[in-house]
C-alpha atoms as a PDB file:
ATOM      1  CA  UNK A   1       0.000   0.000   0.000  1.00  0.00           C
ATOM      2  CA  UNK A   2       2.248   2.650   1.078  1.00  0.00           C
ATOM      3  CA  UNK A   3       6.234   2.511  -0.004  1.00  0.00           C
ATOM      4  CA  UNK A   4       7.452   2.847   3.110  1.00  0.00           C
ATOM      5  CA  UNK A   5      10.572   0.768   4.646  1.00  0.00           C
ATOM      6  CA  UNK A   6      12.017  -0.143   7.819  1.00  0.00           C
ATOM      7  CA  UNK A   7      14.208   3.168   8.183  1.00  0.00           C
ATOM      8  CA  UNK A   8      11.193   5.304   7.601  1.00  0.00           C
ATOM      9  CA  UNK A   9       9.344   3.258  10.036  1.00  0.00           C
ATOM     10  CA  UNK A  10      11.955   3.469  12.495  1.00  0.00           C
ATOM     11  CA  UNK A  11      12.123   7.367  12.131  1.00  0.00           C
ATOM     12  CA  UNK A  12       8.113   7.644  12.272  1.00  0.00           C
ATOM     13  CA  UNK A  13       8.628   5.527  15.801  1.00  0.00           C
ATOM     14  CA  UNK A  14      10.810   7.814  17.638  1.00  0.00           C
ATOM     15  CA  UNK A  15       8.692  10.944  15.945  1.00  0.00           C
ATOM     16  CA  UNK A  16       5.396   9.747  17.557  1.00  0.00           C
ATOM     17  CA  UNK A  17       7.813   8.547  20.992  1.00  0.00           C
ATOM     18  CA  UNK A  18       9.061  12.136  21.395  1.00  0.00           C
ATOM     19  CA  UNK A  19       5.729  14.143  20.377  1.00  0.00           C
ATOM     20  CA  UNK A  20       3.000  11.622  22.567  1.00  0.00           C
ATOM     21  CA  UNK A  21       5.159  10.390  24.870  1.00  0.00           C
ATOM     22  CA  UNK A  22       6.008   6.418  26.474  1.00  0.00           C
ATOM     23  CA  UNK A  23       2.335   7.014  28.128  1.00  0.00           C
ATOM     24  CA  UNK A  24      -0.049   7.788  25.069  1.00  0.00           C
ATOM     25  CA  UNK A  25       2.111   5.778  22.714  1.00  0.00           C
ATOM     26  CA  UNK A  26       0.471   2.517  23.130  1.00  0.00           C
ATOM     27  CA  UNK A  27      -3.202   3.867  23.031  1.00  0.00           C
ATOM     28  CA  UNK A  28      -3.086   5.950  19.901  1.00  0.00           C
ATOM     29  CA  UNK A  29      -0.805   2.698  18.115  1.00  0.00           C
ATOM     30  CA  UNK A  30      -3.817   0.950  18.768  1.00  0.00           C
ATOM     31  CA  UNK A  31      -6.266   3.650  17.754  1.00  0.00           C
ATOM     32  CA  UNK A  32      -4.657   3.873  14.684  1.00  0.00           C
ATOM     33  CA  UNK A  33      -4.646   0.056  14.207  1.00  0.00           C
ATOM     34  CA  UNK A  34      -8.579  -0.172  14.707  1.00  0.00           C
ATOM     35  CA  UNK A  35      -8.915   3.058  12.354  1.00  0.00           C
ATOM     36  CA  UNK A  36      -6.856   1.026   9.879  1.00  0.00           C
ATOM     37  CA  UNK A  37      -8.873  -2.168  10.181  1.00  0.00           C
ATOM     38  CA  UNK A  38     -11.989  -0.337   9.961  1.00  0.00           C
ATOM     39  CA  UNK A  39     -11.206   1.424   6.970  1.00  0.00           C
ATOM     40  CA  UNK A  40     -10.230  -1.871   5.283  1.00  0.00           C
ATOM     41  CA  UNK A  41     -13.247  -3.675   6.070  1.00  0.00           C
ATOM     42  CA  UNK A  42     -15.007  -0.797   4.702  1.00  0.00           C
ATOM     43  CA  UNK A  43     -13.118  -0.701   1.757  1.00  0.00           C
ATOM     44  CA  UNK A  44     -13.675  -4.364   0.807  1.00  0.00           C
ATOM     45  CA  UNK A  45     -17.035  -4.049   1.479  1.00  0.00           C
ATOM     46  CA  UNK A  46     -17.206  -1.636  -1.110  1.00  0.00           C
ATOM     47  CA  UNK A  47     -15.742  -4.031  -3.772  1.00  0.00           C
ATOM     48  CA  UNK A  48     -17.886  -6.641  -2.631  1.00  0.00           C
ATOM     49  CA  UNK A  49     -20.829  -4.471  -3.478  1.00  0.00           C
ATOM     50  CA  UNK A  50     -19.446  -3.127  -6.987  1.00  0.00           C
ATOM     51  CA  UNK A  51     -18.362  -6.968  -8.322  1.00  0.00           C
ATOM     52  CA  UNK A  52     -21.842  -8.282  -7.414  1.00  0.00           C
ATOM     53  CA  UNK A  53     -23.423  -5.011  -8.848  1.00  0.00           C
ATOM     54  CA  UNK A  54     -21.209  -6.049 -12.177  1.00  0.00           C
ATOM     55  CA  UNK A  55     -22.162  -9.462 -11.972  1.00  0.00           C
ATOM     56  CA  UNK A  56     -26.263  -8.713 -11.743  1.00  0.00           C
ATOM     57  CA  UNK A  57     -25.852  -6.202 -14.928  1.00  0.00           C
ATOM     58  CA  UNK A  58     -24.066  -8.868 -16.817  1.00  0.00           C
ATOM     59  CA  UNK A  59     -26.695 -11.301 -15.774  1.00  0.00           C
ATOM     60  CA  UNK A  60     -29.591  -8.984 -16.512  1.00  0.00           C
ATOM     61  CA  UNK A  61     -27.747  -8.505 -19.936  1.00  0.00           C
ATOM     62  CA  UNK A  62     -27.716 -12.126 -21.050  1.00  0.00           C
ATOM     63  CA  UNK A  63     -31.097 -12.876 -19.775  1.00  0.00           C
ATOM     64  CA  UNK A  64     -32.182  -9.480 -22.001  1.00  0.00           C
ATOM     65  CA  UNK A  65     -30.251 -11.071 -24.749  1.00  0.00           C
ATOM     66  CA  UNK A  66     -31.642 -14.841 -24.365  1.00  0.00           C
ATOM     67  CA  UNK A  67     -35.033 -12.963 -24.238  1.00  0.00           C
ATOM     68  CA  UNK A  68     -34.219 -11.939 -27.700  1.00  0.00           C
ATOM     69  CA  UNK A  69     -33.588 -15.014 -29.088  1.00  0.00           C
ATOM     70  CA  UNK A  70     -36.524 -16.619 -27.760  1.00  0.00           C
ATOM     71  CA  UNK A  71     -38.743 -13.488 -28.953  1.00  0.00           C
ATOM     72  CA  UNK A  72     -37.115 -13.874 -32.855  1.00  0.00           C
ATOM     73  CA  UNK A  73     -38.007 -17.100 -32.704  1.00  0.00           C
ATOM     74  CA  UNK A  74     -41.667 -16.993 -31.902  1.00  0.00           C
ATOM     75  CA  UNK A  75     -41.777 -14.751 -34.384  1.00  0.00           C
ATOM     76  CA  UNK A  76     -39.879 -16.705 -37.351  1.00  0.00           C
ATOM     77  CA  UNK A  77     -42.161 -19.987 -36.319  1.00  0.00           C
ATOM     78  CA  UNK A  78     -45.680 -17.921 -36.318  1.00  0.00           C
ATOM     79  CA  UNK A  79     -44.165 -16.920 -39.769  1.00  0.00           C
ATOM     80  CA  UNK A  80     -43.795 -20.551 -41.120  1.00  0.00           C
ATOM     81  CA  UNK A  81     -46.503 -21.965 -39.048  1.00  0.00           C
ATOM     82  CA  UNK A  82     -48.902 -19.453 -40.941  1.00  0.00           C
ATOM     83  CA  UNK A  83     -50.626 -21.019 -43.650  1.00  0.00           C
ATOM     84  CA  UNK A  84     -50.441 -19.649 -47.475  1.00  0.00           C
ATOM     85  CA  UNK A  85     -52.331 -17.301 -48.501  1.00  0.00           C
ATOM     86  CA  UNK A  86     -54.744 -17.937 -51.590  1.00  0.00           C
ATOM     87  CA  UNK A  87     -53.759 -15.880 -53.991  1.00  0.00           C
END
């Protein structure tokens, strides 16, 4: 996700050490870990909902499309079923 590495990590550690302090450093770790899961849960939620959205169009487009067929061919056999007309 992000491009960070161990170094930057490291750096980020003793950043949030000096500004919150040994106290508050373990509490807002964790906040940010349950912000984190949240916001991935929400986010796969979110492309759960979009592939089966995707999936129900493409099912509502072959069942339009089979419909189709099935109309064309009602039609075509009332055609031929029709008898000839005298002429």
């Amino acid at each position: 996700m992000f491009d960070i590495g161990l170094t930057e990590l490291i750096v980020l550690a003793i950043i949030a050490l000096v500004v919150l302090g040994p106290e508050k450093l373990p509490h807002a770790a964790r906040m940010a870990g349950a912000w984190m899961g949240r916001i991935r849960r929400m986010i796969i939620n979110v492309q759960a909902d979009i592939e089966s959205e995707v999936a129900a169009q493409e099912m509502r487009e072959r069942i339009r499309k089979e419909m189709e067929k099935v109309t064309s061919l009602e039609t075509t056999q009332i055609r031929d079923d029709e008898p000839p007309k005298p002429t």
